[in-house]
C-alpha atoms as a PDB file:
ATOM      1  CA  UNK A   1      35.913 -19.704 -20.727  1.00  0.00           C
ATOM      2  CA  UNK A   2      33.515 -18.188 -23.049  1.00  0.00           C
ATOM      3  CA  UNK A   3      30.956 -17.966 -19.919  1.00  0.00           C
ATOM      4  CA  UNK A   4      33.537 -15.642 -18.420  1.00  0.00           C
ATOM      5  CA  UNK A   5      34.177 -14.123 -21.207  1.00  0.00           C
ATOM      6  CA  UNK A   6      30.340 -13.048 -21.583  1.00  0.00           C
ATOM      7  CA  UNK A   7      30.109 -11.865 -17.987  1.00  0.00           C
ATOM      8  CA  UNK A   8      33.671  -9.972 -18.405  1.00  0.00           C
ATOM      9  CA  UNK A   9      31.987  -7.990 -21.268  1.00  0.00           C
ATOM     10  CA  UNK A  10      28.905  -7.368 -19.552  1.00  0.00           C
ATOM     11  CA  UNK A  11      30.314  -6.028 -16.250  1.00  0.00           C
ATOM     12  CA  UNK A  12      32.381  -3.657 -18.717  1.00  0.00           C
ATOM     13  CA  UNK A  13      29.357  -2.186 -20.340  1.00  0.00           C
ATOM     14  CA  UNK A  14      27.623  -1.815 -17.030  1.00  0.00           C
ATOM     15  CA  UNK A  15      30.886  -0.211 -15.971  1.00  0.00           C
ATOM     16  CA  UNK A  16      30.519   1.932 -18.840  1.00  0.00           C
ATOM     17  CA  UNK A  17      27.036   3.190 -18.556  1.00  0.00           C
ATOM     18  CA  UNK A  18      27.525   3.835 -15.090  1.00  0.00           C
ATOM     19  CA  UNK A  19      30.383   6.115 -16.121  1.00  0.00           C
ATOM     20  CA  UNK A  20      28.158   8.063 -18.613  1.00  0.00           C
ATOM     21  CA  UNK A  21      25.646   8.586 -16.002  1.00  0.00           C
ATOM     22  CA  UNK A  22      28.010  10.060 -13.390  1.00  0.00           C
ATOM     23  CA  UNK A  23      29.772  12.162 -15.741  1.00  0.00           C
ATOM     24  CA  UNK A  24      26.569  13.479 -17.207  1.00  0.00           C
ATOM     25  CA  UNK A  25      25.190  14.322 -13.329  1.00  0.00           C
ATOM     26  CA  UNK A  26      28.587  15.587 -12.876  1.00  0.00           C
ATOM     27  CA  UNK A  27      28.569  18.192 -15.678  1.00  0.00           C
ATOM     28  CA  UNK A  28      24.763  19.071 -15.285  1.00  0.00           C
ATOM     29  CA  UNK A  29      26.212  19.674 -11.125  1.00  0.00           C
ATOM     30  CA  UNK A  30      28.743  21.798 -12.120  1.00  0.00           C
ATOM     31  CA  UNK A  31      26.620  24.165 -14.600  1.00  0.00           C
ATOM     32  CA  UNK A  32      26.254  27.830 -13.241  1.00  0.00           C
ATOM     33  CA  UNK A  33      22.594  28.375 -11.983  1.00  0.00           C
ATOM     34  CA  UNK A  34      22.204  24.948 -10.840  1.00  0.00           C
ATOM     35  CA  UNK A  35      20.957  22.818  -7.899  1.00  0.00           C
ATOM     36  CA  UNK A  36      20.048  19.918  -6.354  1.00  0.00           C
ATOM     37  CA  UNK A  37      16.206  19.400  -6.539  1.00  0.00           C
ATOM     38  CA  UNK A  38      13.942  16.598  -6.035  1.00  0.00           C
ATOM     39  CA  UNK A  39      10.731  16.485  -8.043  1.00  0.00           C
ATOM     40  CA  UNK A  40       7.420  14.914  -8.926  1.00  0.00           C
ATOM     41  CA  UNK A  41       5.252  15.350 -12.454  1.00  0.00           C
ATOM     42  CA  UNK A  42       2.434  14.608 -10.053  1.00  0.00           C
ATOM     43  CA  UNK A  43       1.142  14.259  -6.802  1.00  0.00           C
ATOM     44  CA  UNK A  44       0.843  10.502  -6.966  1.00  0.00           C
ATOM     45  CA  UNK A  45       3.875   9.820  -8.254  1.00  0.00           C
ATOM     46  CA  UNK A  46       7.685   9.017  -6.238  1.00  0.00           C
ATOM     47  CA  UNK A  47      10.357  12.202  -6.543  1.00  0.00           C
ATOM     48  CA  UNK A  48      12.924  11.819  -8.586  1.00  0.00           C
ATOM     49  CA  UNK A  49      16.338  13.097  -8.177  1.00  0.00           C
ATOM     50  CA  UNK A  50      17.286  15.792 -10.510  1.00  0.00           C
ATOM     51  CA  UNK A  51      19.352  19.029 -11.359  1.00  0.00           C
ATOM     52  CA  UNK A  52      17.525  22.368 -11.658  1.00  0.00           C
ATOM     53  CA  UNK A  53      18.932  25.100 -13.855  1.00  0.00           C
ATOM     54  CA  UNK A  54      18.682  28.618 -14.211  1.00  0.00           C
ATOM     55  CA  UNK A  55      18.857  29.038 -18.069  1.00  0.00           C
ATOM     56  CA  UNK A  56      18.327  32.681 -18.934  1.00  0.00           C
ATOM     57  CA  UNK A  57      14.687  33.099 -18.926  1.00  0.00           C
ATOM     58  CA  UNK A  58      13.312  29.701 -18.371  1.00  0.00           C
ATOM     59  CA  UNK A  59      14.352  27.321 -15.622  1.00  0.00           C
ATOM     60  CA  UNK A  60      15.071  23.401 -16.367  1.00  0.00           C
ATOM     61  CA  UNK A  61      14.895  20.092 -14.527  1.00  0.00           C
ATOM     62  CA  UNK A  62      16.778  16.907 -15.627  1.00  0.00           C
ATOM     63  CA  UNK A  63      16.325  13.959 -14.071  1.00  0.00           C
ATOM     64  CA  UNK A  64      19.990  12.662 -12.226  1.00  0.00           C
ATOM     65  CA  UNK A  65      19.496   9.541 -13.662  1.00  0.00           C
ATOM     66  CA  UNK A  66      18.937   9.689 -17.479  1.00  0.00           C
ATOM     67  CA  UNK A  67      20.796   9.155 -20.977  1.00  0.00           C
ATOM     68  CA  UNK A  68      19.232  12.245 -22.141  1.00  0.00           C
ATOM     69  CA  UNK A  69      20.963  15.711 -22.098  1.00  0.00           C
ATOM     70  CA  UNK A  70      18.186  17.617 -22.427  1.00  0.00           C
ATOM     71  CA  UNK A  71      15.812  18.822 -19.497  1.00  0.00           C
ATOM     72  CA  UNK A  72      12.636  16.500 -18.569  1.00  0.00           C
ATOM     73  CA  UNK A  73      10.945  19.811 -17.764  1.00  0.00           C
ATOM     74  CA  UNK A  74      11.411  23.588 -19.180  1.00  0.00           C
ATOM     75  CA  UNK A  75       9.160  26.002 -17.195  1.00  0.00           C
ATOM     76  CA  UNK A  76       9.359  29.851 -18.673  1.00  0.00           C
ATOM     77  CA  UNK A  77      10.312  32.587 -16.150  1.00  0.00           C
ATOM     78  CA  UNK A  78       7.479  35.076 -17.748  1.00  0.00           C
ATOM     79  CA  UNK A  79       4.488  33.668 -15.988  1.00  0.00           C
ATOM     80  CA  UNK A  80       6.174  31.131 -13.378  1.00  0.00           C
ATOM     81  CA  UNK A  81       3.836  31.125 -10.586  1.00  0.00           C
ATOM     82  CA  UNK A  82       5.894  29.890  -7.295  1.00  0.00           C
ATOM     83  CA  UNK A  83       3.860  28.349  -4.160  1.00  0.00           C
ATOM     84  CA  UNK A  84       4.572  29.210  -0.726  1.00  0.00           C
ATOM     85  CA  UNK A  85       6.835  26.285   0.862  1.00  0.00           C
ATOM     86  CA  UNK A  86       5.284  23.591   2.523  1.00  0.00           C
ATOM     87  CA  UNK A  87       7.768  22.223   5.707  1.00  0.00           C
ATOM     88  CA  UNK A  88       7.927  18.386   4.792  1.00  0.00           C
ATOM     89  CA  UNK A  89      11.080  17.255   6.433  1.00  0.00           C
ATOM     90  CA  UNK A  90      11.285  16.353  10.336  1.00  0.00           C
ATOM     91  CA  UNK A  91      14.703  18.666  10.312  1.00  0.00           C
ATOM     92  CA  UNK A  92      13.819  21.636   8.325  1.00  0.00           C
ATOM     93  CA  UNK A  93      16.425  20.483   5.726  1.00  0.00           C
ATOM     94  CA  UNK A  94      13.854  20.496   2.779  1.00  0.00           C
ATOM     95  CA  UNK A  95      10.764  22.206   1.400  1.00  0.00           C
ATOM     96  CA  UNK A  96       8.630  21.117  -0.999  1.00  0.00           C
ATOM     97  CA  UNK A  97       7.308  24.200  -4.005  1.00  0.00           C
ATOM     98  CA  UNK A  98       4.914  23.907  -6.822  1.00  0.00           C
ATOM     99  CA  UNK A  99       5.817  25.567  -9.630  1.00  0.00           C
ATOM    100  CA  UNK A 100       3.222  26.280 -12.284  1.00  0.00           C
ATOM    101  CA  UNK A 101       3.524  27.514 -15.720  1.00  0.00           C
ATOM    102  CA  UNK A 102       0.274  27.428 -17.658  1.00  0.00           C
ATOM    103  CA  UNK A 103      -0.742  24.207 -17.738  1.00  0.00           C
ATOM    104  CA  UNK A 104       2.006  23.081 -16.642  1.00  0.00           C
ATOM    105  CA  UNK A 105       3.161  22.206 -12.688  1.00  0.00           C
ATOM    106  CA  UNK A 106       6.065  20.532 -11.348  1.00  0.00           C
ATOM    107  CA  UNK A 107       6.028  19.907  -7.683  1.00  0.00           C
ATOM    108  CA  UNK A 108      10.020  19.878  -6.555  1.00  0.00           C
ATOM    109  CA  UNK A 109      11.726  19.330  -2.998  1.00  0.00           C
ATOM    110  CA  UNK A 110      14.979  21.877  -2.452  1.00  0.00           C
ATOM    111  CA  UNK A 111      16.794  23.293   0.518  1.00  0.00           C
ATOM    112  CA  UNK A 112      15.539  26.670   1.951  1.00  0.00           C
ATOM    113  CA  UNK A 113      18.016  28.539   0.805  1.00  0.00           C
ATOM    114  CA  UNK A 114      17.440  27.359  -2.391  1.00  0.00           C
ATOM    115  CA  UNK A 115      13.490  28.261  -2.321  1.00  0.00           C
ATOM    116  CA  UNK A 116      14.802  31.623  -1.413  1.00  0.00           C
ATOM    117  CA  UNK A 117      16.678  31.681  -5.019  1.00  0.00           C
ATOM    118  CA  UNK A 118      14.048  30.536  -6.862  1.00  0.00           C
ATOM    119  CA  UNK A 119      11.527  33.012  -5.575  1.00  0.00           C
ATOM    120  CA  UNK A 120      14.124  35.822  -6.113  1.00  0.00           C
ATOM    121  CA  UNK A 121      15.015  34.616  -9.783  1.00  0.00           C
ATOM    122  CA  UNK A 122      11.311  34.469 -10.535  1.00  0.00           C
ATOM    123  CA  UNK A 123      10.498  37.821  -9.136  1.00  0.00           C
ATOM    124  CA  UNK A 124      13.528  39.247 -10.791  1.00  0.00           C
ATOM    125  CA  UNK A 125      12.255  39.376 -14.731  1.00  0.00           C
ATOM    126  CA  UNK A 126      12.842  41.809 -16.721  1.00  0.00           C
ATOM    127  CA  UNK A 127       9.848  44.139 -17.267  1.00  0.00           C
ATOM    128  CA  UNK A 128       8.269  43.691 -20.588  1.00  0.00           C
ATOM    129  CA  UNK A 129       8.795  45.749 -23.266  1.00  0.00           C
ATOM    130  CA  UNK A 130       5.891  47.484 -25.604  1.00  0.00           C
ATOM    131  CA  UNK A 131       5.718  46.482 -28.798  1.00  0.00           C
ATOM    132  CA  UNK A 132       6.326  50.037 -30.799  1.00  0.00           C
ATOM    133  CA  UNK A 133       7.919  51.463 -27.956  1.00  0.00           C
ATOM    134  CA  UNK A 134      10.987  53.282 -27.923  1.00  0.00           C
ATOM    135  CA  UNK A 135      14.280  53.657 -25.432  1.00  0.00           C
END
């Protein structure tokens, strides 16, 4: 009884965490300015599912599976250097983007349409204003 007890309890907390996860994916999903994107920290590493985000001026990537709420990567829009896509999927469904940032790159996997987005959120900064300048 107390075996069963023990493995009761444990399927419950797996339960549990699993829960967390998928409500955590669910509310990153269902953030205005995001989308579904795949990505890599480097070229020799797997992708990773994740969740991009338009946030103002800088653009975030959480991982789909993490405890964390915060973004795994925040790249600034002032200075975001987008690649041209590369065609990696046999059906045209995906295209892979490296985004850099300084020193920083992220190589990520969305949808064409998405790409299109990206480029046009990137391309779409505000112009800079003077320091000592007037309006």
């Amino acid at each position: 009884m107390v075996v069963l007890n023990i493995i009761v309890m444990l399927l419950l907390a797996l339960f549990v965490v699993w829960l967390l996860l998928n409500l955590r994916a669910r509310h990153l999903d269902q953030q205005d300015g995001a989308f579904r994107a795949w990505a890599r920290l480097d070229s020799h590493s797997g992708w990773m599912s994740g969740i991009g985000q338009y946030q103002g001026d800088r653009l975030c990537w959480y991982r789909l599976v993490a405890p964390s709420l915060k973004p795994h990567v925040v790249l600034p829009r002032h200075g975001l250097e987008v690649s041209l896509p590369l065609q990696r999927s046999t059906d045209g469904s995906m295209v892979e983007v490296r985004l850099t940032s300084g020193d920083v790159f992220l190589d990520i996997a969305v949808e064409p349409l998405t790409y299109n987005g990206l480029v046009s959120w990137g391309e779409s900064e505000p112009p800079a204003i003077e320091h000592g300048s007037t309006l």
